[in-house]
C-alpha atoms as a PDB file:
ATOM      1  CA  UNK A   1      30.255  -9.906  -0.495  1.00  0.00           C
ATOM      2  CA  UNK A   2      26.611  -8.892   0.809  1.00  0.00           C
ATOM      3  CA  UNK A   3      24.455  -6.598  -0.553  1.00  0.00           C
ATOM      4  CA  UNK A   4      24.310  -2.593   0.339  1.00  0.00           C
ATOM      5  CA  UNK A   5      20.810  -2.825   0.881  1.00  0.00           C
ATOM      6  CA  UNK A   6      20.472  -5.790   3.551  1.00  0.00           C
ATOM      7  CA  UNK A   7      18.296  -7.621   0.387  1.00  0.00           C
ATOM      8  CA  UNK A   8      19.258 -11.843   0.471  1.00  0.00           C
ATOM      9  CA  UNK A   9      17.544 -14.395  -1.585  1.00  0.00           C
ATOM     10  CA  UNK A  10      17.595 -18.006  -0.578  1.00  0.00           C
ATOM     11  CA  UNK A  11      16.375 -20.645  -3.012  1.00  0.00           C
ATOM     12  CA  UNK A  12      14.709 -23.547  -1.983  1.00  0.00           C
ATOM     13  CA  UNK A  13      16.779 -26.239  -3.046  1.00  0.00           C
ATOM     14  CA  UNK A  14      19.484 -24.707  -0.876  1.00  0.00           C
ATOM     15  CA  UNK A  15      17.684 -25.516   2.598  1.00  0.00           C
ATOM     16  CA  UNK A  16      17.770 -28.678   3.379  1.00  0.00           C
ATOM     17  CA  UNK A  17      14.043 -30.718   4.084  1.00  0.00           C
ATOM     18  CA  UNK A  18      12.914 -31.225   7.568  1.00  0.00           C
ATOM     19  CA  UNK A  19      11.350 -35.000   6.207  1.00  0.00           C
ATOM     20  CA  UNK A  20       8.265 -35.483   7.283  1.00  0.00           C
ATOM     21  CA  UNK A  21       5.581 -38.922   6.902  1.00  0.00           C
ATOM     22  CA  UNK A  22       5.031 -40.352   3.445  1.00  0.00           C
ATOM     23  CA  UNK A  23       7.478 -37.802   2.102  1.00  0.00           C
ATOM     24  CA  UNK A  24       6.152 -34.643   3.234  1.00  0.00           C
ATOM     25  CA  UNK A  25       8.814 -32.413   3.382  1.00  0.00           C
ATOM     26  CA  UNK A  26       8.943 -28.742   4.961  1.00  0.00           C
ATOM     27  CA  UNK A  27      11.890 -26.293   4.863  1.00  0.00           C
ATOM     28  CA  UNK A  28      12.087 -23.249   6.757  1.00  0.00           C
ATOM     29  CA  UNK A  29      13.313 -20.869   4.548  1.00  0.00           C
ATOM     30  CA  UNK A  30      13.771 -17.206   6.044  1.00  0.00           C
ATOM     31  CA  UNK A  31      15.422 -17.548   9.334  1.00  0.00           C
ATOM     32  CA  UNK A  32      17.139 -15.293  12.135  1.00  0.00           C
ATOM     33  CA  UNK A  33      20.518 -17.245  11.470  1.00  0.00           C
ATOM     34  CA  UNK A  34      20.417 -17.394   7.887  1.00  0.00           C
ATOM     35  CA  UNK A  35      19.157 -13.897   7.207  1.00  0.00           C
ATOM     36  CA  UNK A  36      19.261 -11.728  10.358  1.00  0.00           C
ATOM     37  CA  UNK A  37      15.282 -11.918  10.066  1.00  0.00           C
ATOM     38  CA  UNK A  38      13.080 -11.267  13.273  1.00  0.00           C
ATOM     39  CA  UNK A  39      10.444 -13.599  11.903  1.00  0.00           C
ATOM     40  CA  UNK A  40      10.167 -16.836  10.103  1.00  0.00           C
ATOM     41  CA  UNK A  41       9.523 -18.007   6.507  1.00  0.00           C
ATOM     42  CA  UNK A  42       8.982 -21.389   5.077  1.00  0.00           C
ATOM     43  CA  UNK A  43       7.232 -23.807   2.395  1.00  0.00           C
ATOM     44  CA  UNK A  44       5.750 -26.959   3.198  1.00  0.00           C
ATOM     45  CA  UNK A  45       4.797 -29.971   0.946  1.00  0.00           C
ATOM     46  CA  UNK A  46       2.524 -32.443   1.936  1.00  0.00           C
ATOM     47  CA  UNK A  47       1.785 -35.460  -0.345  1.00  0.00           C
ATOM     48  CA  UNK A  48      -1.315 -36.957  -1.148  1.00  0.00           C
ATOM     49  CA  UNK A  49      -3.638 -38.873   2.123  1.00  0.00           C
ATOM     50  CA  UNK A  50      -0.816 -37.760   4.434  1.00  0.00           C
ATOM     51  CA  UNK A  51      -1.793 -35.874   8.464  1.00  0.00           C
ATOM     52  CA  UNK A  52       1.136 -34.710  10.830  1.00  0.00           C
ATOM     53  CA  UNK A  53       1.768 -35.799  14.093  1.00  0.00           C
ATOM     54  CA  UNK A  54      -0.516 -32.860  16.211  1.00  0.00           C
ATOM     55  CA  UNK A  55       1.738 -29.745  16.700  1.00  0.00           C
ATOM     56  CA  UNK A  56       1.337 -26.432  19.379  1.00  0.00           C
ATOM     57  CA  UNK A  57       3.483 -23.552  18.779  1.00  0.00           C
ATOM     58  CA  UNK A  58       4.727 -21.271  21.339  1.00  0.00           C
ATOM     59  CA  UNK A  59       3.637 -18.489  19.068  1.00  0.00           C
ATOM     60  CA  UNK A  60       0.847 -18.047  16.111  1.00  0.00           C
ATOM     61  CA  UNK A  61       1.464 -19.758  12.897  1.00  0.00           C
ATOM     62  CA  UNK A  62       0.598 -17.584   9.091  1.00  0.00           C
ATOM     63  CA  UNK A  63      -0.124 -20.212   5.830  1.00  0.00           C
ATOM     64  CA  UNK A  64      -1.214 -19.572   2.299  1.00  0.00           C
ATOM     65  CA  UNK A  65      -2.133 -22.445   0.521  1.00  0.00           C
ATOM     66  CA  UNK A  66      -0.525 -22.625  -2.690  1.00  0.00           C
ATOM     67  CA  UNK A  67      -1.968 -26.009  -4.104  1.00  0.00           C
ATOM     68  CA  UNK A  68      -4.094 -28.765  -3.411  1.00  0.00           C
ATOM     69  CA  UNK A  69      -7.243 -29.111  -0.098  1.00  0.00           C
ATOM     70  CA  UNK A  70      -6.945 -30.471   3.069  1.00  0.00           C
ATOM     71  CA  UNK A  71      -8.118 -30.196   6.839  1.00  0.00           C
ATOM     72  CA  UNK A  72      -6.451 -28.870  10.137  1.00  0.00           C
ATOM     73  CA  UNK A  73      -7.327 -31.177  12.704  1.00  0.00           C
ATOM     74  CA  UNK A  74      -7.398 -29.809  16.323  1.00  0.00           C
ATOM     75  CA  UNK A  75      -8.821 -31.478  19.333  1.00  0.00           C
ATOM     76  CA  UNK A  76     -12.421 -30.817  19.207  1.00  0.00           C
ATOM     77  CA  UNK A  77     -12.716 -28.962  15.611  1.00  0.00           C
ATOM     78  CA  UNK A  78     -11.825 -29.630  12.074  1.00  0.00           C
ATOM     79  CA  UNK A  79     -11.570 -26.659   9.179  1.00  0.00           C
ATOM     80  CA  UNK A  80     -11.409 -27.678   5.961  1.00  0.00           C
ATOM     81  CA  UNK A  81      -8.576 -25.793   3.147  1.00  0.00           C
ATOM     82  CA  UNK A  82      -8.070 -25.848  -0.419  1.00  0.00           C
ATOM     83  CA  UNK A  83      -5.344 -23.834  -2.675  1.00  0.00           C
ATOM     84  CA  UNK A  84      -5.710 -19.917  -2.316  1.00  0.00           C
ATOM     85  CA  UNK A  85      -6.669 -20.253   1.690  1.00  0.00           C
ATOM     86  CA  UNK A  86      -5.099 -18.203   3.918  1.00  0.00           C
ATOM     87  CA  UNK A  87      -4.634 -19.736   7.470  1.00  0.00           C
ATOM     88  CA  UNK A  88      -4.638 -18.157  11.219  1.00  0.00           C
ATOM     89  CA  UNK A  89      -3.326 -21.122  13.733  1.00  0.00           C
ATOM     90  CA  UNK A  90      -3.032 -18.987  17.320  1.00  0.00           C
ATOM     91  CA  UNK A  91      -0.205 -19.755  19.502  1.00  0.00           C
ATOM     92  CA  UNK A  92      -1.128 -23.200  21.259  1.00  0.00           C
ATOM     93  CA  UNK A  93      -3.576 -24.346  19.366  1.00  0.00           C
ATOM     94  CA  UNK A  94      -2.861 -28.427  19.007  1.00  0.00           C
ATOM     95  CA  UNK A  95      -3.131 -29.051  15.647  1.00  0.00           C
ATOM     96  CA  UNK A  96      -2.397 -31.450  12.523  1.00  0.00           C
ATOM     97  CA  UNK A  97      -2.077 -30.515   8.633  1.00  0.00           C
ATOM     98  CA  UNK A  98      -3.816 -33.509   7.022  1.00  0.00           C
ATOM     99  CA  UNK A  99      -4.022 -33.691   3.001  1.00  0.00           C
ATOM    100  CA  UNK A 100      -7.209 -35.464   1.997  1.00  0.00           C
ATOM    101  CA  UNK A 101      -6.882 -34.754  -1.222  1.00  0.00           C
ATOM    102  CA  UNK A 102      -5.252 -36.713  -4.732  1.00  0.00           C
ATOM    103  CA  UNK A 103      -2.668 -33.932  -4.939  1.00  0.00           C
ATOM    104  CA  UNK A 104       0.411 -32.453  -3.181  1.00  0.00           C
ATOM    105  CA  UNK A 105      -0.409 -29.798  -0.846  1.00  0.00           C
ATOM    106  CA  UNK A 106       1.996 -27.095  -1.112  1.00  0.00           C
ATOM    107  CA  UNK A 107       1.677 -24.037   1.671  1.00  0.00           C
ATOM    108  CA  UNK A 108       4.184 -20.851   2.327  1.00  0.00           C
ATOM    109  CA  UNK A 109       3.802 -20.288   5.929  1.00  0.00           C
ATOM    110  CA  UNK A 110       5.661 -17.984   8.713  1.00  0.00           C
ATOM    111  CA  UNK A 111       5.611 -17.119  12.705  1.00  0.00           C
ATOM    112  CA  UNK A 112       6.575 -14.399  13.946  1.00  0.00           C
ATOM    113  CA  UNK A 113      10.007 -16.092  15.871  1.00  0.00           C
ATOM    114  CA  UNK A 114      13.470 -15.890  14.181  1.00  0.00           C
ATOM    115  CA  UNK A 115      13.398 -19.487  13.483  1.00  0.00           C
ATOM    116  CA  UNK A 116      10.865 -22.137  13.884  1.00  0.00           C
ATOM    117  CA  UNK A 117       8.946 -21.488  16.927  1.00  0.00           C
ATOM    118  CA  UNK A 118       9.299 -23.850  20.408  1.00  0.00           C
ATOM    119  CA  UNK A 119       6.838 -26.481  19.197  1.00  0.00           C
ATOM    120  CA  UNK A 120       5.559 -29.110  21.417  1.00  0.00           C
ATOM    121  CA  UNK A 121       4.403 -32.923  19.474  1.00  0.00           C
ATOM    122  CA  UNK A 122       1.781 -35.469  20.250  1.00  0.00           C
ATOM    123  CA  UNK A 123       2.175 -38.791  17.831  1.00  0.00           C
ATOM    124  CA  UNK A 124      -1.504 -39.382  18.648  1.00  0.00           C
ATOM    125  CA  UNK A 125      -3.953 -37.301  16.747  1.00  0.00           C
ATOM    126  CA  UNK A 126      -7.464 -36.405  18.265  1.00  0.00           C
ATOM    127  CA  UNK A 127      -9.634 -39.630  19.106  1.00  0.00           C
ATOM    128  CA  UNK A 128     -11.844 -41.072  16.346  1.00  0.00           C
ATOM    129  CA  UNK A 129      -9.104 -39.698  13.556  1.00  0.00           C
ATOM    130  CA  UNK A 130      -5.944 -40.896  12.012  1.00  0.00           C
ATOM    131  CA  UNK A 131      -2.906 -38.833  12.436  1.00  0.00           C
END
């Protein structure tokens, strides 16, 4: 039976992982089908000297770092993170989360899109860097 008030609470270990490279993980959390939201809510784990493929989403992209530092790596730019960062990716940016430090980087992010945005993938990062 649902709630009166509309209020759900999904716990983490009952989303499954989207896997990611060297077990990274993200799971999106807060969803249009799983909640009825109109926006998007999800936690992300990178793991130690891992990047992601580069990544532009039809629509602006929200993080807070939780733990660890790292860089987002876009084509001609690279802005460094570290645990208590809040991020602003706009809408079709290319760009690739890329832990360079010793410990897990662990981010809550969201877009405003029911689910995870249209996102478009290169496998190649930007030359002179490892994706």
């Amino acid at each position: 039976m649902g709630r009166l008030s509309g209020v759900q609470v999904v716990a983490l270990e009952d989303v499954p992982p989207i896997e990611l490279p060297g077990g990274s993980w993200s799971r999106v959390l807060l969803t249009g089908d799983r909640v009825g939201s109109s926006s998007a809510l999800g936690f992300s784990n990178f793991a130690a000297g891992t990047s992601t493929a580069m990544l532009s989403h039809a629509t602006e992209e929200l993080a807070y770092v939780l733990t660890g530092q790292g860089e987002l790596r876009m084509d001609e730019e690279t802005v460094p993170f570290a645990a208590g960062s809040a991020l602003f990716i706009p809408a079709g940016v290319w760009h690739a989360v890329a832990n360079t430090g010793d410990a897990p980087v662990t981010m809550v992010f969201a877009f405003p899109h029911p689910g995870y945005p249209p996102t478009e993938r290169r496998d190649i990062g930007p030359p002179g860097r490892a994706s």
